[in-house]
N, C-alpha and C. Protein backbone atom coordinates (compact mmCIF):
# COMPACT_ATOMS: atom_id res chain seq x y z
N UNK A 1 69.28 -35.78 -7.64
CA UNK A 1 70.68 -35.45 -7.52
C UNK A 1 70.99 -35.07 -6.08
N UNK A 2 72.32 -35.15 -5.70
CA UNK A 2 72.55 -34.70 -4.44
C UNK A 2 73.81 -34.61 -4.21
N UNK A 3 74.64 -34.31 -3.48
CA UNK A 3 76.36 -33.50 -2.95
C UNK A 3 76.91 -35.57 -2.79
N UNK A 4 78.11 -35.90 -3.56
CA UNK A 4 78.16 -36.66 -2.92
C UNK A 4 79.56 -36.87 -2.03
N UNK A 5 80.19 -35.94 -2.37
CA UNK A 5 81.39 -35.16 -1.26
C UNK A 5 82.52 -34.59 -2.17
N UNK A 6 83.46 -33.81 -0.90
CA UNK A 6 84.22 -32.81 -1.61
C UNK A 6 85.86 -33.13 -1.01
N UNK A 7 86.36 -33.05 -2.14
CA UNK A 7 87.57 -33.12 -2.15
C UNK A 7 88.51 -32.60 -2.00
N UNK A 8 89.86 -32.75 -0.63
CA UNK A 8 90.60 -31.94 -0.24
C UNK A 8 91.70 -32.73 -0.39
N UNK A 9 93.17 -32.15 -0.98
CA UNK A 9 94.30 -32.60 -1.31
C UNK A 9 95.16 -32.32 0.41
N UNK A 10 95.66 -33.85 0.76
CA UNK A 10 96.29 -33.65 2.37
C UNK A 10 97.75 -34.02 1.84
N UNK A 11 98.76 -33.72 2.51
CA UNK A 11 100.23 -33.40 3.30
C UNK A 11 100.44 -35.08 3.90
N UNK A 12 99.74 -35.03 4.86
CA UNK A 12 100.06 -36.52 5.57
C UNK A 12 98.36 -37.06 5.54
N UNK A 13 98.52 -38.30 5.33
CA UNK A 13 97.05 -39.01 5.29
C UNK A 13 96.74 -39.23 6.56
N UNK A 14 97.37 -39.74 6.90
CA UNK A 14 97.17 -40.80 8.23
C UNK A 14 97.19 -39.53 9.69
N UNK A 15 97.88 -38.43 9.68
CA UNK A 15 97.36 -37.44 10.25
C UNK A 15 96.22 -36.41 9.86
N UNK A 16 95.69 -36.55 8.86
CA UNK A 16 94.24 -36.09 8.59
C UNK A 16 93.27 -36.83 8.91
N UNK A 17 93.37 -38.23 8.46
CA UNK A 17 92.62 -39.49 9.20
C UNK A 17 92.42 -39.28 10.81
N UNK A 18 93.40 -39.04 11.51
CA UNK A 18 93.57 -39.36 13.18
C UNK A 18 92.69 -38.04 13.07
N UNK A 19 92.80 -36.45 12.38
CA UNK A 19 92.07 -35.51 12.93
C UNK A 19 90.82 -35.10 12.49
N UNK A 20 90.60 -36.11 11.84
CA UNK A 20 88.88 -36.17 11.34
C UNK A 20 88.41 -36.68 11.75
N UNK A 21 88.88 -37.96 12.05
CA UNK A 21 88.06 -38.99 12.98
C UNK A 21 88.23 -39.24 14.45
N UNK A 22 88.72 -37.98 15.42
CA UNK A 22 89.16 -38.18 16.42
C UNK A 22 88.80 -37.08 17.17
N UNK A 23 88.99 -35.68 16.46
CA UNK A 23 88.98 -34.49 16.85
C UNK A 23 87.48 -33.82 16.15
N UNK A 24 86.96 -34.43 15.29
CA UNK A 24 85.57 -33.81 14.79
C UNK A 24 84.36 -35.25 14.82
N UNK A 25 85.03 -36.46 15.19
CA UNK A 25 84.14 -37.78 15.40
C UNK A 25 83.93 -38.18 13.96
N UNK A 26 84.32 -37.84 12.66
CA UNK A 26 84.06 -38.54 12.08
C UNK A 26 84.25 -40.02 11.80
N UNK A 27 84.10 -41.31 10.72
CA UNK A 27 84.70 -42.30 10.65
C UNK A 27 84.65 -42.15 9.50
N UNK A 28 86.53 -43.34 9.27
CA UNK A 28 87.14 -43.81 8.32
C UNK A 28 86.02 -44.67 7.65
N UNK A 29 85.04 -44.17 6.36
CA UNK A 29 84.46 -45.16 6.12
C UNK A 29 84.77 -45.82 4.88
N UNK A 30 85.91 -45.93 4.22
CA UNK A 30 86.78 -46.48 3.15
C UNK A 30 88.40 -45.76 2.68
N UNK A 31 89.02 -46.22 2.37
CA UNK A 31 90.50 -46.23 1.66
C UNK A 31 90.94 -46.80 0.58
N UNK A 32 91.44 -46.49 -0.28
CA UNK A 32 91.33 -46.91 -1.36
C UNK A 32 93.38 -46.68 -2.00
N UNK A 33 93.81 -47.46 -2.15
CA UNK A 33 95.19 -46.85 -2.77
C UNK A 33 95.78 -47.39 -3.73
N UNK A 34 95.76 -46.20 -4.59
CA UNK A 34 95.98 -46.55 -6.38
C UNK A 34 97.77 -46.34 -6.58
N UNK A 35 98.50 -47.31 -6.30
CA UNK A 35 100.09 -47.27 -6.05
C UNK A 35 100.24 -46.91 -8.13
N UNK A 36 99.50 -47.27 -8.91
CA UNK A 36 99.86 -47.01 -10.38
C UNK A 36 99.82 -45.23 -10.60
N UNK A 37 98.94 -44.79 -9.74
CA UNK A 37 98.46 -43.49 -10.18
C UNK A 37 98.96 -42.20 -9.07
N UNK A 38 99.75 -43.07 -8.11
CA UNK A 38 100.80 -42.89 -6.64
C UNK A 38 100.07 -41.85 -6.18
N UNK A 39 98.33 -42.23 -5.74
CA UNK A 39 97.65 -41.43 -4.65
C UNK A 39 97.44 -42.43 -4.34
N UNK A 40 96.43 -42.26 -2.61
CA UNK A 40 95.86 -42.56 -2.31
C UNK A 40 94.19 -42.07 -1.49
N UNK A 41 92.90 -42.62 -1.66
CA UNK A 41 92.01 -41.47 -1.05
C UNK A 41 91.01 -42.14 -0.04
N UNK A 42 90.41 -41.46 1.09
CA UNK A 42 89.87 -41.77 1.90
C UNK A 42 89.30 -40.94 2.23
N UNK A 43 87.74 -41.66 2.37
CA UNK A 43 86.58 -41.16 2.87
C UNK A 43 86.17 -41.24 4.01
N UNK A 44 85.95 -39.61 4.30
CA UNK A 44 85.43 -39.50 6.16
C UNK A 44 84.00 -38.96 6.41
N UNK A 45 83.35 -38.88 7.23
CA UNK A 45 82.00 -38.47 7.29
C UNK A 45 81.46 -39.39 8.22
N UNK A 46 80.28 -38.82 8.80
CA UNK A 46 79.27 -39.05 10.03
C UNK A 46 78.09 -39.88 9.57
N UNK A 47 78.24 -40.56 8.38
CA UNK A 47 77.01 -41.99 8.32
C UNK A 47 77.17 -42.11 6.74
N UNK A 48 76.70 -43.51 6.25
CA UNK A 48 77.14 -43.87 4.93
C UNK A 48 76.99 -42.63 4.03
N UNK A 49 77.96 -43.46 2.52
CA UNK A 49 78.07 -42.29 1.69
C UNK A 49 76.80 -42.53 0.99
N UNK A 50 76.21 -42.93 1.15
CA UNK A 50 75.00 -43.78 0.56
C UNK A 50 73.55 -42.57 0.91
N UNK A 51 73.86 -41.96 1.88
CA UNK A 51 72.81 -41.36 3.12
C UNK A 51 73.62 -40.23 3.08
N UNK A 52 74.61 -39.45 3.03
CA UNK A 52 75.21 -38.19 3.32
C UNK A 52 76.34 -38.05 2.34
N UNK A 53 76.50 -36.59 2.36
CA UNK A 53 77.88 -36.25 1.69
C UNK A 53 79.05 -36.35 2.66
N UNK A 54 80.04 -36.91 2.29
CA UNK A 54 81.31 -37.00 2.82
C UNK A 54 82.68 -36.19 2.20
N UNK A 55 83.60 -36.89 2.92
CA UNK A 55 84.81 -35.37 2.61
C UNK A 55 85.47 -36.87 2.18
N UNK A 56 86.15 -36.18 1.03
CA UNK A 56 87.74 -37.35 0.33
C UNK A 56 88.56 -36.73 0.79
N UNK A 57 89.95 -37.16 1.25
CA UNK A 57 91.43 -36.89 1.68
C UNK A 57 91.96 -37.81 0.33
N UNK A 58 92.69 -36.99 -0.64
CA UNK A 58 93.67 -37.04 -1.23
C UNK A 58 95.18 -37.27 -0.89
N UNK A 59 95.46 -38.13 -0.91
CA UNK A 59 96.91 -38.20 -0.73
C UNK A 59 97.83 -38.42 -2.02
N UNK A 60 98.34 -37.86 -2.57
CA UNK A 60 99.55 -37.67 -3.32
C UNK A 60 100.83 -38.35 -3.26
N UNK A 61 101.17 -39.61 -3.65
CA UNK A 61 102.74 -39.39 -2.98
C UNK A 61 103.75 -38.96 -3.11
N UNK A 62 103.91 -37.99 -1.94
CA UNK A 62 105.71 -37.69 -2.36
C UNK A 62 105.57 -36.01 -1.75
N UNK A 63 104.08 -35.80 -1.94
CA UNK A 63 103.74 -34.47 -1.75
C UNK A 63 102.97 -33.99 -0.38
N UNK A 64 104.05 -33.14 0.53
CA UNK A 64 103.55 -32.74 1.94
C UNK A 64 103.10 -31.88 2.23
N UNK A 65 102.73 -30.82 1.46
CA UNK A 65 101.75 -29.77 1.46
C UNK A 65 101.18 -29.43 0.32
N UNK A 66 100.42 -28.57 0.27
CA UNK A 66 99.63 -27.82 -0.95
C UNK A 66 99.24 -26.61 -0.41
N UNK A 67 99.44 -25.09 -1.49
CA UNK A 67 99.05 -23.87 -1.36
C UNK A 67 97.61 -24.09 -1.66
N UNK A 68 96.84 -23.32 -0.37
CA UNK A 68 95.19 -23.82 0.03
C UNK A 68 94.42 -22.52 -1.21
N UNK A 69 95.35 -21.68 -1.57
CA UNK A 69 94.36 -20.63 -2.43
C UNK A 69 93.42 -20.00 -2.24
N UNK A 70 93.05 -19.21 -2.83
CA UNK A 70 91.32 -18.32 -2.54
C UNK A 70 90.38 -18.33 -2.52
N UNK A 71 90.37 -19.60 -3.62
CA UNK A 71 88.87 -20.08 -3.98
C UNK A 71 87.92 -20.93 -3.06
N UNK A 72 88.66 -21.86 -2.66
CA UNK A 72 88.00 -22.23 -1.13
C UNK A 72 87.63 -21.80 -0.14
N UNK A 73 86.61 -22.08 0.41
CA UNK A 73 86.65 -21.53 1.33
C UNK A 73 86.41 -22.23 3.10
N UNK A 74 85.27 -23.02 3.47
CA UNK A 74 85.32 -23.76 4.72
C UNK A 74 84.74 -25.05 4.25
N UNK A 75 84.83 -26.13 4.98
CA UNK A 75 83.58 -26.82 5.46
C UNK A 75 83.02 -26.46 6.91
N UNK A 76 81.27 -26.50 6.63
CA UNK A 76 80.56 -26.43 7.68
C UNK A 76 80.08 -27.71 8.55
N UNK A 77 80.60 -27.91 9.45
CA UNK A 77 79.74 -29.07 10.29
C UNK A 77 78.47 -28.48 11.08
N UNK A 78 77.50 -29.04 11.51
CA UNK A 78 76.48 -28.97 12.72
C UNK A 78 77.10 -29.28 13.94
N UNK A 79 76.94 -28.68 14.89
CA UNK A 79 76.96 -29.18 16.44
C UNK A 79 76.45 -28.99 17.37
N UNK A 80 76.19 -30.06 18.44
CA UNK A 80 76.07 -29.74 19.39
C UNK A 80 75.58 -28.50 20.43
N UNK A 81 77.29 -28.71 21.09
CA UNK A 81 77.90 -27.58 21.80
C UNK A 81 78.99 -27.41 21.05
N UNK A 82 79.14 -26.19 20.87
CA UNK A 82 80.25 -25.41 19.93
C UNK A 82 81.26 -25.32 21.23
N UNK A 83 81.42 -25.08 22.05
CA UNK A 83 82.64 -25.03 22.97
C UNK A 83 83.66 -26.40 23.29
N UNK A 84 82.15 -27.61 23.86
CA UNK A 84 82.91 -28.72 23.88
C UNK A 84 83.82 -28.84 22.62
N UNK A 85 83.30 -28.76 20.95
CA UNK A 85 83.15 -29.20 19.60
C UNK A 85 85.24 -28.20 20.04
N UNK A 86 84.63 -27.44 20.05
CA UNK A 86 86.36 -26.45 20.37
C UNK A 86 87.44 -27.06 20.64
N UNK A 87 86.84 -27.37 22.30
CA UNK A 87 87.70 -27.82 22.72
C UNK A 87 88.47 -29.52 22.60
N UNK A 88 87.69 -29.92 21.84
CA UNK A 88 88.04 -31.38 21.36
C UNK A 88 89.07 -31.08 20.34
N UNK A 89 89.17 -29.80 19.44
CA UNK A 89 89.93 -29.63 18.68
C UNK A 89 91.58 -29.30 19.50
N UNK A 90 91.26 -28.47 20.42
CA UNK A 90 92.18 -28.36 21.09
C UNK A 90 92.97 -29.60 21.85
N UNK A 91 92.24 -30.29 22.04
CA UNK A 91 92.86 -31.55 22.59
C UNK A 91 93.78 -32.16 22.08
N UNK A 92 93.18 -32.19 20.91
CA UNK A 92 93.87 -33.02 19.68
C UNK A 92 94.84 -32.41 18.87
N UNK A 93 95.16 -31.23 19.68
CA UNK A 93 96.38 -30.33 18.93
C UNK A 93 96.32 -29.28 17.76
N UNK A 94 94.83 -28.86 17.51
CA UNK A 94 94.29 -28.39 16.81
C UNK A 94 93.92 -26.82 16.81
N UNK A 95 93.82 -25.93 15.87
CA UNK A 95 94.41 -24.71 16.13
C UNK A 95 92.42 -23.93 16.22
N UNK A 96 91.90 -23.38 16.87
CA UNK A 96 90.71 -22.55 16.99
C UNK A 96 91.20 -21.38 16.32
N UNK A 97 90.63 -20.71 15.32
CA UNK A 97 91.21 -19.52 14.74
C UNK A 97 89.97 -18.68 15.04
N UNK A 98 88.69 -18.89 15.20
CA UNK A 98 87.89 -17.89 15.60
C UNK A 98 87.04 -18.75 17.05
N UNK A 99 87.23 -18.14 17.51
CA UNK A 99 86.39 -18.61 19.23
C UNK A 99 84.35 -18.71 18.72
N UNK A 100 83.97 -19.38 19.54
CA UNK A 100 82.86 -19.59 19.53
C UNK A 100 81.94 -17.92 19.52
N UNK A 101 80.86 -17.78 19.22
CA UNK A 101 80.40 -16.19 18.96
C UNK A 101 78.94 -16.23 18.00
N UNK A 102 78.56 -15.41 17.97
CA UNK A 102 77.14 -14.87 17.11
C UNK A 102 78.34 -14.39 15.84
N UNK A 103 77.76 -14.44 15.07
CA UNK A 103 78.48 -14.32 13.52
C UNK A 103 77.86 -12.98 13.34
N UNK A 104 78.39 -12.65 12.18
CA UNK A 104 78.26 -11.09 12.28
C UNK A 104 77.00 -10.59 11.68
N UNK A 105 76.97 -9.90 11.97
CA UNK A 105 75.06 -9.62 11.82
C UNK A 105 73.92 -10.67 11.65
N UNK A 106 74.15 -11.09 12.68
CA UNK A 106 73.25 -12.48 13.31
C UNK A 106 73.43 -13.06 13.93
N UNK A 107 72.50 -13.70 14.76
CA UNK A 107 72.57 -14.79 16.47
C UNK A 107 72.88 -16.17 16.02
N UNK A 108 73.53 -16.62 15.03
CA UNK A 108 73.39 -17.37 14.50
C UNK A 108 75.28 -17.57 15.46
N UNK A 109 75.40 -18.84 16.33
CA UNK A 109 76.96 -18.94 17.21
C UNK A 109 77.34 -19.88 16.28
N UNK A 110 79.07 -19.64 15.55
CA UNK A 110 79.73 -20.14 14.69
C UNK A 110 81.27 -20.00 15.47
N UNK A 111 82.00 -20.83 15.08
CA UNK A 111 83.36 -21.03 15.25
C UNK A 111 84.14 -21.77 14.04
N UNK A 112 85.11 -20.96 14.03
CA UNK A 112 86.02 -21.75 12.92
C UNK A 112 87.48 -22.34 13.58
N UNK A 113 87.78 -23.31 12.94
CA UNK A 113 88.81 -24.22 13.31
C UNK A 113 89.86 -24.92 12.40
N UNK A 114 91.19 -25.14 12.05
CA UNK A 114 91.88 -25.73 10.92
C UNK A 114 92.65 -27.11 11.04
N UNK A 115 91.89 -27.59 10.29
CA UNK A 115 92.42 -29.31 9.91
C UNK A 115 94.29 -29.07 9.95
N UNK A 116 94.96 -30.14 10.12
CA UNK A 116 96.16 -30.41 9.83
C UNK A 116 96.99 -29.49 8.49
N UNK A 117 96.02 -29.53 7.63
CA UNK A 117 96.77 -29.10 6.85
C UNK A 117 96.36 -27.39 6.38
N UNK A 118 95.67 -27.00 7.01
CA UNK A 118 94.97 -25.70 7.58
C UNK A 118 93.81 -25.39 6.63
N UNK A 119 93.66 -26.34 6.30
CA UNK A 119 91.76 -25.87 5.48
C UNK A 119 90.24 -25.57 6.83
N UNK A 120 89.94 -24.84 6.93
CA UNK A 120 88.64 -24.37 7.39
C UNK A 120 87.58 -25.19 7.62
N UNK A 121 87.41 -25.22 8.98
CA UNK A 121 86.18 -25.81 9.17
C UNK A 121 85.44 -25.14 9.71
N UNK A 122 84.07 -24.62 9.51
CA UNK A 122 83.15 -24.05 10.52
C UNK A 122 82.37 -25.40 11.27
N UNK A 123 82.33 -24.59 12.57
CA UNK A 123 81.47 -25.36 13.51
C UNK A 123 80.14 -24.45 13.38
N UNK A 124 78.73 -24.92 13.30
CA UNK A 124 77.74 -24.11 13.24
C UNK A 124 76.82 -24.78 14.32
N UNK A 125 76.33 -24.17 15.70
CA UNK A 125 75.87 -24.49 16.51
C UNK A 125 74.18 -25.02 16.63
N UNK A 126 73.65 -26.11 16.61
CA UNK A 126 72.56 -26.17 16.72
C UNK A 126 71.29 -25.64 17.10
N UNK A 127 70.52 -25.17 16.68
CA UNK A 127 69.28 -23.93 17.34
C UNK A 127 68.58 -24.79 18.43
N UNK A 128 68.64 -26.53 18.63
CA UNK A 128 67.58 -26.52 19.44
C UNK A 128 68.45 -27.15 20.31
N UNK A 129 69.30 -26.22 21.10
CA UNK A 129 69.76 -26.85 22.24
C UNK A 129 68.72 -26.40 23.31
């Protein structure tokens, strides 16, 4: 058994698309649109779904936001450099809500950051830089 991805309901597709795959490097690696069932969903992620878990974007039509609730809470990526990883978000118009840092009671450097439609992403910095 294994994760084979998780599902987040988006506002605009095609601007979650541009900030997944632009601002965190992922790729568009399928789309799919069910006009009978008036969604549409697309899968993003860093190498087949075959080989990794990936993230679905839900699109709804008709519907431009959704209340994000309690129960959720982030996705974690790996990186790099957590500053560059930042500032790419920033580029792309993207909001840093916690700056790069040692997490709290531990050396462990994390940053959090929010997608378009403000769901959570942690950046978690690589140990063997």
């Amino acid at each position: 058994m294994r994760i084979l991805h998780t599902m987040i309901r988006v506002g605009d597709l095609e601007r979650s698309i541009a900030f997944y795959t632009q601002a965190l490097g992922m790729k568009l690696l399928r789309q799919n649109d069910y006009p009978e069932g008036k969604f549409t969903l697309a899968f993003v992620g860093y190498g087949p779904e075959s080989e990794q878990a990936v993230i679905e974007l839900t699109y709804n039509y008709g519907v431009d936001h959704y209340d994000l609730g309690t129960g959720f809470g982030h996705i974690a990526i790996a990186v790099d450099d957590i500053h560059a990883a930042c500032d790419r978000v920033r580029a792309f118009g993207g909001k840093v809500t916690r700056e790069p840092g040692p997490m709290k009671h531990g050396t462990t450097v994390i940053a959090f950051v929010e997608d378009p439609d403000g769901y959570k992403i942690e950046f978690i910095e690589k140990k063997n830089r």
